[in-house]
C-alpha atoms as a PDB file:
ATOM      1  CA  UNK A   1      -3.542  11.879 -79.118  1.00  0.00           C
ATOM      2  CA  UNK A   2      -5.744  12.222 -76.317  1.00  0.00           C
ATOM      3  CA  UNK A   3      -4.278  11.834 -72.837  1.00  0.00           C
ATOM      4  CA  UNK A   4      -6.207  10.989 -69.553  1.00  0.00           C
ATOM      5  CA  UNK A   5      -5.900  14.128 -67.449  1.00  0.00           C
ATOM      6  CA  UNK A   6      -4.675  12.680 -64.237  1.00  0.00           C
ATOM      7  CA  UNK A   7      -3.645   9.188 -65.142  1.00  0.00           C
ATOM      8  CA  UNK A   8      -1.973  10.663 -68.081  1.00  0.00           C
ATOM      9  CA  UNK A   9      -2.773   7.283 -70.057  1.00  0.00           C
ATOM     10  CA  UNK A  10      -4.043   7.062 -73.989  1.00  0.00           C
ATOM     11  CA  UNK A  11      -6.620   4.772 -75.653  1.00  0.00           C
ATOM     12  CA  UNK A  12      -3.294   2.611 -76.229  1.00  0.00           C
ATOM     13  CA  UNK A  13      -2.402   2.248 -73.025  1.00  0.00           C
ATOM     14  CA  UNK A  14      -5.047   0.366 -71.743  1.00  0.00           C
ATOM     15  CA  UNK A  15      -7.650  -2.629 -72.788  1.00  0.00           C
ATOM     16  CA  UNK A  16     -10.755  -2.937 -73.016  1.00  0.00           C
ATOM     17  CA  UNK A  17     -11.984  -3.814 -69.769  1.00  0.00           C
ATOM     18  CA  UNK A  18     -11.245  -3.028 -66.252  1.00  0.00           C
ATOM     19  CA  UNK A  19     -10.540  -3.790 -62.683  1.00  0.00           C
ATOM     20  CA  UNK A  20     -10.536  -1.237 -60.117  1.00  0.00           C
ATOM     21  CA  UNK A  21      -8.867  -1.917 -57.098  1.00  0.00           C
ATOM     22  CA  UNK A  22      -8.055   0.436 -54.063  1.00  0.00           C
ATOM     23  CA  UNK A  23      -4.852  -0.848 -52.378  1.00  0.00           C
ATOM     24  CA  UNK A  24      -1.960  -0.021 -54.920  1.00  0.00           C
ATOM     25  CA  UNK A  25       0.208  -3.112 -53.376  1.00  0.00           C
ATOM     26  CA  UNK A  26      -2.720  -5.166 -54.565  1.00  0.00           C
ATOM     27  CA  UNK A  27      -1.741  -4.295 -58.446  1.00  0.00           C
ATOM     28  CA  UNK A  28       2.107  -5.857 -58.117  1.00  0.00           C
ATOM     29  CA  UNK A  29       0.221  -9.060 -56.981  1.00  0.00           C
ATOM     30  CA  UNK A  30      -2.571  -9.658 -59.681  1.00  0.00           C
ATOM     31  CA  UNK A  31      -0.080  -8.215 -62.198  1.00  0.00           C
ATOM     32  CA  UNK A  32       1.343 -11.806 -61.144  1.00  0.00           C
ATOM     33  CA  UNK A  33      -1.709 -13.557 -62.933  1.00  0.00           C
ATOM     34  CA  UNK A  34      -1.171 -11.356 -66.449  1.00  0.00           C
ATOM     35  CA  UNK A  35       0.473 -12.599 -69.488  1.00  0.00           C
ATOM     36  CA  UNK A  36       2.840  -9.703 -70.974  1.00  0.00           C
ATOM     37  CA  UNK A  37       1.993  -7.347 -68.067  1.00  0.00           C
ATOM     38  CA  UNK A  38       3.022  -3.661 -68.627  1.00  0.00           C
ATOM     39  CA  UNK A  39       2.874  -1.172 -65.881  1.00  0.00           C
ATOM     40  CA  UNK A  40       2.041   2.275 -66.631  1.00  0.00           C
ATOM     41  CA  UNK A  41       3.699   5.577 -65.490  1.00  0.00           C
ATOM     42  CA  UNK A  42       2.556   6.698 -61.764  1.00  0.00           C
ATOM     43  CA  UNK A  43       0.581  10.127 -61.358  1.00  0.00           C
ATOM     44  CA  UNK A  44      -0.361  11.335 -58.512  1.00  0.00           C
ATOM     45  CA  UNK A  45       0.025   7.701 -56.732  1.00  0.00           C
ATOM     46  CA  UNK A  46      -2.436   6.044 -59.030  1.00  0.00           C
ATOM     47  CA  UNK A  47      -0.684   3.072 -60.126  1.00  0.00           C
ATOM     48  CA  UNK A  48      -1.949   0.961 -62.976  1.00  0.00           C
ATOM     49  CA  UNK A  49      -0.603  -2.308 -65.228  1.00  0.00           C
ATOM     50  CA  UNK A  50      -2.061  -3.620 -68.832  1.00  0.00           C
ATOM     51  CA  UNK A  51      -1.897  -7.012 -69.697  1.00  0.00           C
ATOM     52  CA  UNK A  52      -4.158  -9.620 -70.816  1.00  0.00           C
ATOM     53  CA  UNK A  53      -6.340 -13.216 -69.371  1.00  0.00           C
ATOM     54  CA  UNK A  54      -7.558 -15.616 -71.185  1.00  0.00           C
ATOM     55  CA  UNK A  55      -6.790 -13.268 -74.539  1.00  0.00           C
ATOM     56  CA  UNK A  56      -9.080 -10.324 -72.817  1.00  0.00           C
ATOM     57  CA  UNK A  57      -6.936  -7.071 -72.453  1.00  0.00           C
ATOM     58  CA  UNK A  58      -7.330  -5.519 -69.539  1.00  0.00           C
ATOM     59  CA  UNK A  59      -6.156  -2.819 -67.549  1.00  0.00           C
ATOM     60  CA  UNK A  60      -5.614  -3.143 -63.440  1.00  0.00           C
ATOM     61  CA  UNK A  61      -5.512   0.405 -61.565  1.00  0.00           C
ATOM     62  CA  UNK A  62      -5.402   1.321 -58.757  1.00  0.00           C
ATOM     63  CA  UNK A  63      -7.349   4.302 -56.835  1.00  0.00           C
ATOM     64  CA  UNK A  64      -6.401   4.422 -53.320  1.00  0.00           C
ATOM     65  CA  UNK A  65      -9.710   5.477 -51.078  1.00  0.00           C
ATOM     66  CA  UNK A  66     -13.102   6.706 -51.669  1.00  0.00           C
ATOM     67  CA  UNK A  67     -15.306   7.709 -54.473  1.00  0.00           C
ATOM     68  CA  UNK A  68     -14.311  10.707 -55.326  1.00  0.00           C
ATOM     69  CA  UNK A  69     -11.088   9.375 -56.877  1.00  0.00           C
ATOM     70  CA  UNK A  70     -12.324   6.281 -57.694  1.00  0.00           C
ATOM     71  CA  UNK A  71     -15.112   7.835 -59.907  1.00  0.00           C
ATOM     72  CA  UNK A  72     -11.966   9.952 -61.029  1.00  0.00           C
ATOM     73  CA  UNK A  73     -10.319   7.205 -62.327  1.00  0.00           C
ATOM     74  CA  UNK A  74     -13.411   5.021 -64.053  1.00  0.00           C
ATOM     75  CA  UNK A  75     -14.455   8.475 -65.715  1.00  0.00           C
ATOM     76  CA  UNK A  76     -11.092   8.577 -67.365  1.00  0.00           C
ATOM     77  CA  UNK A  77     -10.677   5.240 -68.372  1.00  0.00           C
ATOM     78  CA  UNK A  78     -14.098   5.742 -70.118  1.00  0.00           C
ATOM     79  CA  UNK A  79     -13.432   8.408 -71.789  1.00  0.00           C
ATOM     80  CA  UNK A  80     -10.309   6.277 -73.353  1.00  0.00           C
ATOM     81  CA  UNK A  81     -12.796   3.882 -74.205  1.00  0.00           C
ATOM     82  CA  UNK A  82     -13.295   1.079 -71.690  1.00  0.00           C
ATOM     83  CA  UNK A  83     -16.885  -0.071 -71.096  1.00  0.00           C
ATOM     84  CA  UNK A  84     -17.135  -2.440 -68.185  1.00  0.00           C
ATOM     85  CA  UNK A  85     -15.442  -2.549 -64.889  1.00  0.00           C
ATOM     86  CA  UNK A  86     -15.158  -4.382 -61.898  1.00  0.00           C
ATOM     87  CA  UNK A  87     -13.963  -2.876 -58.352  1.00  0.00           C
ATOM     88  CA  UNK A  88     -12.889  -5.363 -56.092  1.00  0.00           C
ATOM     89  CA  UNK A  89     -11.232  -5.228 -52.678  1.00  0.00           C
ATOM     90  CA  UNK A  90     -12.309  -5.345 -49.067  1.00  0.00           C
ATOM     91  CA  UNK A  91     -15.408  -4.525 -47.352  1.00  0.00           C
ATOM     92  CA  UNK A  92     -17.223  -4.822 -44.008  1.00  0.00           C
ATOM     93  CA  UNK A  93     -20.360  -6.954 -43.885  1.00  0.00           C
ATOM     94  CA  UNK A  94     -24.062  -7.561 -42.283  1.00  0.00           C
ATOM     95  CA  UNK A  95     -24.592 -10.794 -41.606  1.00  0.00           C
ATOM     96  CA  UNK A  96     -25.939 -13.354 -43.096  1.00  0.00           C
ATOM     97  CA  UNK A  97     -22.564 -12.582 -44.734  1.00  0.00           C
ATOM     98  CA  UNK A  98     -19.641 -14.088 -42.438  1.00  0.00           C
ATOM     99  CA  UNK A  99     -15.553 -12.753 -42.649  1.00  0.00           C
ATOM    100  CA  UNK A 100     -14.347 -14.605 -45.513  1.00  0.00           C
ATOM    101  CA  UNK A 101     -17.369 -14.614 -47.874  1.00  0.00           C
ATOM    102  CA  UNK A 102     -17.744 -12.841 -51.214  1.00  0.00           C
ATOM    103  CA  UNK A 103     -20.148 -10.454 -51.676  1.00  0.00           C
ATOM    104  CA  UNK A 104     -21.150  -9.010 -55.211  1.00  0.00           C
ATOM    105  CA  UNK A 105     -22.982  -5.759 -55.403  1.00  0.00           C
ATOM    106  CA  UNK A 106     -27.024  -6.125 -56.501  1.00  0.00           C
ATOM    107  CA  UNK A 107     -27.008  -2.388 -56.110  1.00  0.00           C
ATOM    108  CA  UNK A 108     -25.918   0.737 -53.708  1.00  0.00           C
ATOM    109  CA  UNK A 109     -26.827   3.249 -51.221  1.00  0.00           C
ATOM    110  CA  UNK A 110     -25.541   6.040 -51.750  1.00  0.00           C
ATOM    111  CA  UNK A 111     -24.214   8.265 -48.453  1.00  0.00           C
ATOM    112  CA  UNK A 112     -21.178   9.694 -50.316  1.00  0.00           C
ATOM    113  CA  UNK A 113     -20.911  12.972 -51.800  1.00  0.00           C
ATOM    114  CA  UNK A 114     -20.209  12.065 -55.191  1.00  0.00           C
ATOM    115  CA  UNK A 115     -22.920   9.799 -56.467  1.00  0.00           C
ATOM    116  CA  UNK A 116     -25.628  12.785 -56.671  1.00  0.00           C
ATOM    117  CA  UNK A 117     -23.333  14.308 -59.299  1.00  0.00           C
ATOM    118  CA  UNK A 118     -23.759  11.839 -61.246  1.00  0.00           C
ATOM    119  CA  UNK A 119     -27.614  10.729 -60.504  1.00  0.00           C
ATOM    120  CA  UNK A 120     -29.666  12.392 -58.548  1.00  0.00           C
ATOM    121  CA  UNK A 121     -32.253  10.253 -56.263  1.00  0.00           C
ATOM    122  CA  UNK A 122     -32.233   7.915 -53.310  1.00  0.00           C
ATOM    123  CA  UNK A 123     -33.012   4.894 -55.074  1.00  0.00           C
ATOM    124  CA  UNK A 124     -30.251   1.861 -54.970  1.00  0.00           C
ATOM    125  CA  UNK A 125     -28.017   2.381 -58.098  1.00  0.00           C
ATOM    126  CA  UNK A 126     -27.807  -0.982 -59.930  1.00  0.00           C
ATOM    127  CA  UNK A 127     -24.823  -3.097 -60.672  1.00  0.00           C
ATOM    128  CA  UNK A 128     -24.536  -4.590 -64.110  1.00  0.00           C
ATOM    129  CA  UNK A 129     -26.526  -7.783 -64.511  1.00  0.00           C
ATOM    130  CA  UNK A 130     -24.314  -9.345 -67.224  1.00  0.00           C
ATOM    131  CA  UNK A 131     -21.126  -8.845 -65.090  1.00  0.00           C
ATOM    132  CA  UNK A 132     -23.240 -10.088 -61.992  1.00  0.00           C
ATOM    133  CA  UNK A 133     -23.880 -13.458 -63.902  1.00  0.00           C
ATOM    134  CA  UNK A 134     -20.250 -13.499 -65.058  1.00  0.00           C
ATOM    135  CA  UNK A 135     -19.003 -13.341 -61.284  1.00  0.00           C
ATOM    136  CA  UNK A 136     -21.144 -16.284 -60.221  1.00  0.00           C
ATOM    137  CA  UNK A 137     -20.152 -18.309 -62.921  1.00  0.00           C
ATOM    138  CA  UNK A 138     -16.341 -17.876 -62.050  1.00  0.00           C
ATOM    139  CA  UNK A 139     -16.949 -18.155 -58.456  1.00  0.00           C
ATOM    140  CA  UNK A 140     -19.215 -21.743 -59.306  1.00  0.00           C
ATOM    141  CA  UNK A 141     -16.400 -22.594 -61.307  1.00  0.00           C
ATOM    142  CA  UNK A 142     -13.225 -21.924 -58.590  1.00  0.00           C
ATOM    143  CA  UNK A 143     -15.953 -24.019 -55.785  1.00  0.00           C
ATOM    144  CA  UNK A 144     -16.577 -20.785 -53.684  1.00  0.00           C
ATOM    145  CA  UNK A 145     -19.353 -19.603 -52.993  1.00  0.00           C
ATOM    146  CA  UNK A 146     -20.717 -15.879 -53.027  1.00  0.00           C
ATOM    147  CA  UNK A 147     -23.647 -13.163 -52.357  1.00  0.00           C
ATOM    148  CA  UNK A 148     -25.376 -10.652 -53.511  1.00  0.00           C
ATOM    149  CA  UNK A 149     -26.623  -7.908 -51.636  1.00  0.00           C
ATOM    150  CA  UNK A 150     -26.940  -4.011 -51.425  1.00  0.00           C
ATOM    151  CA  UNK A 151     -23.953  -2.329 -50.788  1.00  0.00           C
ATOM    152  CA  UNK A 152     -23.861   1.522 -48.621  1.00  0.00           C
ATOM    153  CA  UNK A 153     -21.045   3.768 -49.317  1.00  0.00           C
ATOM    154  CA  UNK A 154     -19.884   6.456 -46.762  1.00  0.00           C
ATOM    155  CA  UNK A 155     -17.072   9.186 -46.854  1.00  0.00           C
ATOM    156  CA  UNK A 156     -16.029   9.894 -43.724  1.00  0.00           C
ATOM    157  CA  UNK A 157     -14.705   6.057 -41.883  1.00  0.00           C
ATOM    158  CA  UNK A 158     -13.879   6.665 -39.012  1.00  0.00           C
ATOM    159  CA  UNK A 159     -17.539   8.293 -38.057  1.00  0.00           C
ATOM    160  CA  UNK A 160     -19.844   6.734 -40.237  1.00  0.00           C
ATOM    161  CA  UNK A 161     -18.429   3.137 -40.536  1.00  0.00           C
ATOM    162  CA  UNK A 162     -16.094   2.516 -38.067  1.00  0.00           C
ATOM    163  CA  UNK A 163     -15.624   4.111 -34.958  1.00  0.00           C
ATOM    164  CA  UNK A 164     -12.922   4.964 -32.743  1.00  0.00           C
ATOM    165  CA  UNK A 165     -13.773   7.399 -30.228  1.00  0.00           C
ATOM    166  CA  UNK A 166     -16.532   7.795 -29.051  1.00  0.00           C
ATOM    167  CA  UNK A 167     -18.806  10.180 -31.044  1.00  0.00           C
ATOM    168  CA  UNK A 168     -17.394   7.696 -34.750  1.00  0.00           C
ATOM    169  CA  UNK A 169     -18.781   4.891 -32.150  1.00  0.00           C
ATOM    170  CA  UNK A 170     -22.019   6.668 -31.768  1.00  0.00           C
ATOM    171  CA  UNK A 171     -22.748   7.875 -35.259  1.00  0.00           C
ATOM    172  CA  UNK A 172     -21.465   4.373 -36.536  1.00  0.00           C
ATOM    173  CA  UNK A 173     -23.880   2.355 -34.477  1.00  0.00           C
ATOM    174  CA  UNK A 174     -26.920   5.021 -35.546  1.00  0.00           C
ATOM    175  CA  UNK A 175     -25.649   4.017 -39.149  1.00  0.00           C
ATOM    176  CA  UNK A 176     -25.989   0.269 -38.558  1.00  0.00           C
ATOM    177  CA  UNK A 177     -29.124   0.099 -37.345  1.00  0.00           C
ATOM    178  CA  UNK A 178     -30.503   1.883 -40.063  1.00  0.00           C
ATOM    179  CA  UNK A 179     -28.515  -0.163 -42.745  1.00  0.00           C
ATOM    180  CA  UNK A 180     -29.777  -3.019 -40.866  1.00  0.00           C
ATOM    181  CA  UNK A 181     -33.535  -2.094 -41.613  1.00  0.00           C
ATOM    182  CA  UNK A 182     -32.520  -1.004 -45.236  1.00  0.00           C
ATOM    183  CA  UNK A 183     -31.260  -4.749 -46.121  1.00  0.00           C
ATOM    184  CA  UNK A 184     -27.562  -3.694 -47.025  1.00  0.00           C
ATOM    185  CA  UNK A 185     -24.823  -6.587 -46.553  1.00  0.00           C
ATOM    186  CA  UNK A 186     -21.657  -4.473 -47.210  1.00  0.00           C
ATOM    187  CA  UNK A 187     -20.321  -1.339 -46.574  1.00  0.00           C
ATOM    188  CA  UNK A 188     -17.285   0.509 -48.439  1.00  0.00           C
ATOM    189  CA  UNK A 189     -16.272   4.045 -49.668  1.00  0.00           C
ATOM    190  CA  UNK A 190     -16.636   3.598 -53.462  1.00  0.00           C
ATOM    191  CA  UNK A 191     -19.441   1.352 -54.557  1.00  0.00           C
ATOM    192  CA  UNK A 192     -22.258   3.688 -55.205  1.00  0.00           C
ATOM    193  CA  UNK A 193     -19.821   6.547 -56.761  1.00  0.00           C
ATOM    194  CA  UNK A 194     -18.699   4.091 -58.783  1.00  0.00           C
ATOM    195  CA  UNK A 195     -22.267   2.812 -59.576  1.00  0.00           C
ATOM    196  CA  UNK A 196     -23.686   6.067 -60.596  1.00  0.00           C
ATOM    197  CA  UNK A 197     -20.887   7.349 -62.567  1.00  0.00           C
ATOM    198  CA  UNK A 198     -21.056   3.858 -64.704  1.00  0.00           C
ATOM    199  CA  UNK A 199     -25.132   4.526 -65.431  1.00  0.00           C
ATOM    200  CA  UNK A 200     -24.496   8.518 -66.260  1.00  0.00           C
ATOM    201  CA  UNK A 201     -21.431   7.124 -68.512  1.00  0.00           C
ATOM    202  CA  UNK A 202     -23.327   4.279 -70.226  1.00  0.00           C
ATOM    203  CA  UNK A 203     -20.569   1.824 -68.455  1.00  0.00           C
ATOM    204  CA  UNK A 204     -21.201  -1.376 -67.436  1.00  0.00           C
ATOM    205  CA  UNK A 205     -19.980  -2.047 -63.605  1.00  0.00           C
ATOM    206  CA  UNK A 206     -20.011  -3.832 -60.506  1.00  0.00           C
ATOM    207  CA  UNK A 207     -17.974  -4.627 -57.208  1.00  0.00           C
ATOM    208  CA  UNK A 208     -16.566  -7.774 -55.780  1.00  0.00           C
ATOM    209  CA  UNK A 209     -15.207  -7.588 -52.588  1.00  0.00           C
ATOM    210  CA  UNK A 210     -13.666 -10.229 -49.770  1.00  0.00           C
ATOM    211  CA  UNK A 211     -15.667  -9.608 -46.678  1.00  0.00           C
ATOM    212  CA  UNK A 212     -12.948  -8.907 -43.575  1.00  0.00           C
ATOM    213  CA  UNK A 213     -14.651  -6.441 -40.621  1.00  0.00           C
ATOM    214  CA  UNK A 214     -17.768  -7.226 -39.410  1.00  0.00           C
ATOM    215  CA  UNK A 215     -20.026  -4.159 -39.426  1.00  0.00           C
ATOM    216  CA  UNK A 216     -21.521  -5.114 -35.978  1.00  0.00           C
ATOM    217  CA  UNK A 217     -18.747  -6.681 -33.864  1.00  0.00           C
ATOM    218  CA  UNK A 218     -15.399  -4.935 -35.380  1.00  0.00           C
ATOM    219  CA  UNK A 219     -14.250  -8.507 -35.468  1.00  0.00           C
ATOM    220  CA  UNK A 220     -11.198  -8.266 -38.542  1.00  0.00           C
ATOM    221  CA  UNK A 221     -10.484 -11.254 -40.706  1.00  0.00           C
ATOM    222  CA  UNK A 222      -7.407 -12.609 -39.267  1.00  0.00           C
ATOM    223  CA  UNK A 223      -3.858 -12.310 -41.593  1.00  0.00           C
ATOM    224  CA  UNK A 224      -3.709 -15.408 -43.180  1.00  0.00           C
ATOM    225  CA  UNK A 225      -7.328 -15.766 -44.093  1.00  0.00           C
ATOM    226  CA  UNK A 226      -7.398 -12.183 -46.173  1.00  0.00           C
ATOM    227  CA  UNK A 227      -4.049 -13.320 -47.871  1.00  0.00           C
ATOM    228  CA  UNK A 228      -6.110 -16.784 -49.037  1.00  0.00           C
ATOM    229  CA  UNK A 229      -9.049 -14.670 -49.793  1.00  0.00           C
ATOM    230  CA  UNK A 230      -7.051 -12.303 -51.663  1.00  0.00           C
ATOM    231  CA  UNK A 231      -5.861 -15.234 -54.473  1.00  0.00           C
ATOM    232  CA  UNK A 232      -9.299 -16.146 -54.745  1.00  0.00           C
ATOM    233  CA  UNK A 233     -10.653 -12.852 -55.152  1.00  0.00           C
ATOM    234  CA  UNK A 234      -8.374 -12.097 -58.083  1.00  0.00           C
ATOM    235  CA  UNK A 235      -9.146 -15.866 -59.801  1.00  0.00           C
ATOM    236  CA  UNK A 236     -12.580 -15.166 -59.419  1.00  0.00           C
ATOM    237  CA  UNK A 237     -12.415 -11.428 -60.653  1.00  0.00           C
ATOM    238  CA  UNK A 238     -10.589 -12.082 -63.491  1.00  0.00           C
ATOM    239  CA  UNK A 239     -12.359 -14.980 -64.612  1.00  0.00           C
ATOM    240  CA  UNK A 240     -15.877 -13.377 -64.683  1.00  0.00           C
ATOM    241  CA  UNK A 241     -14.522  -9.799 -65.977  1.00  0.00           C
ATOM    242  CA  UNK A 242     -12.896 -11.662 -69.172  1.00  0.00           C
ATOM    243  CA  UNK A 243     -15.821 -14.475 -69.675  1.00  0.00           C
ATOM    244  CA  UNK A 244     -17.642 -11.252 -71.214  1.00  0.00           C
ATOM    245  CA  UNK A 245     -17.227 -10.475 -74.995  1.00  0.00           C
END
């Protein structure tokens, strides 16, 4: 039977669909919100769980940072025969997004070195539309509200995104203005890996994350706001992921 090289997992090991999710802490926590929840053997740190919601089976794992092991992971799931996914997690945001908002991807800029092995260009790379509409409807149906907008993806944090000292500061604020002319509302280190890797694979996929830095001021969304945001980012992520047949 044919094993996942670094997750190690088989076709039976996971379900159908998936949600991709960076912090591994974050998987004990929606695992809460599974019925008959099975967690899967660690490799290399990358921690996953199968269960099921609303009779969809699913698979939750978990990639850490960046697109190069995020990519890692979607490839491999797959190749074991998943076909749409759904990152979700944290991101800084452009206004007219504020801390606290949702913001779906329309599409993403790609700044990271892994989306060009995928597809080559400089054109956004799309989110899926169906999964888009699926995401709205949960969100309309738990009374929050969300956004769409472009999403850039970087590598290297602490010079391109967020800066601390004082060459990160400078290169960060060159970024920002020219994100700010481009139209992009959030900024992470996966989306557009992700993105590309789903259109070269035939996959469908998008990302919804919990807005918590402001790109422009620094300004972090205070404890007890992410850890409300966080339950409603996993209601609302689960309930569009497994509206889809």
């Amino acid at each position: 039977m044919k094993k996942a090289w670094y997750l190690g997992y088989s076709a039976d090991d996971v379900g159908d669909r998936a949600v991709l999710i960076g912090d591994p802490d974050r998987v004990d926590r929606i695992a809460k919100l599974l019925e008959a929840p099975r967690f899967l053997p660690v490799s290399r740190g990358l921690k996953s769980v199968t269960g099921s919601f609303r009779g969809r089976a699913l698979t939750v794992a978990a990639f850490g940072m960046g697109a190069p092991i995020a990519t890692i992971v979607l490839h491999e799931l797959a190749d074991l025969g998943i076909r749409r996914f759904l990152r979700i997690g944290t991101a800084m945001y452009f206004p007219p997004a504020r801390g606290g908002d949702f913001v779906i991807s329309s599409a993403a800029l790609g700044f990271d070195g892994t989306s060009p092995s995928y597809l080559a260009g400089d054109a956004p790379y799309p989110a899926d539309a169906g999964l888009i509409d699926a995401l709205h409807g949960a969100a309309k149906a738990a009374g929050q509200n969300v956004r769409d907008g472009i999403y850039a993806t970087y590598d290297a944090f602490y010079r391109d995104m967020f800066g601390i000292d004082a060459a990160g500061r400078e290169r960060a604020a060159a970024n920002k203005e020219l994100l700010k002319k481009r139209g992009v509302l959030a900024v992470d280190m996966e989306t557009s890996g992700l993105l590309a890797a789903a259109a070269a694979l035939d996959v469908a996929c998008a990302t919804l994350c919990l807005g918590t830095v402001d790109a422009l001021t620094q300004e972090k969304l205070d404890p007890e706001a992410l850890a409300r945001g966080e339950g409603q980012l996993f209601e609302i992520a689960l309930n569009g992921l497994c509206a889809l047949e």
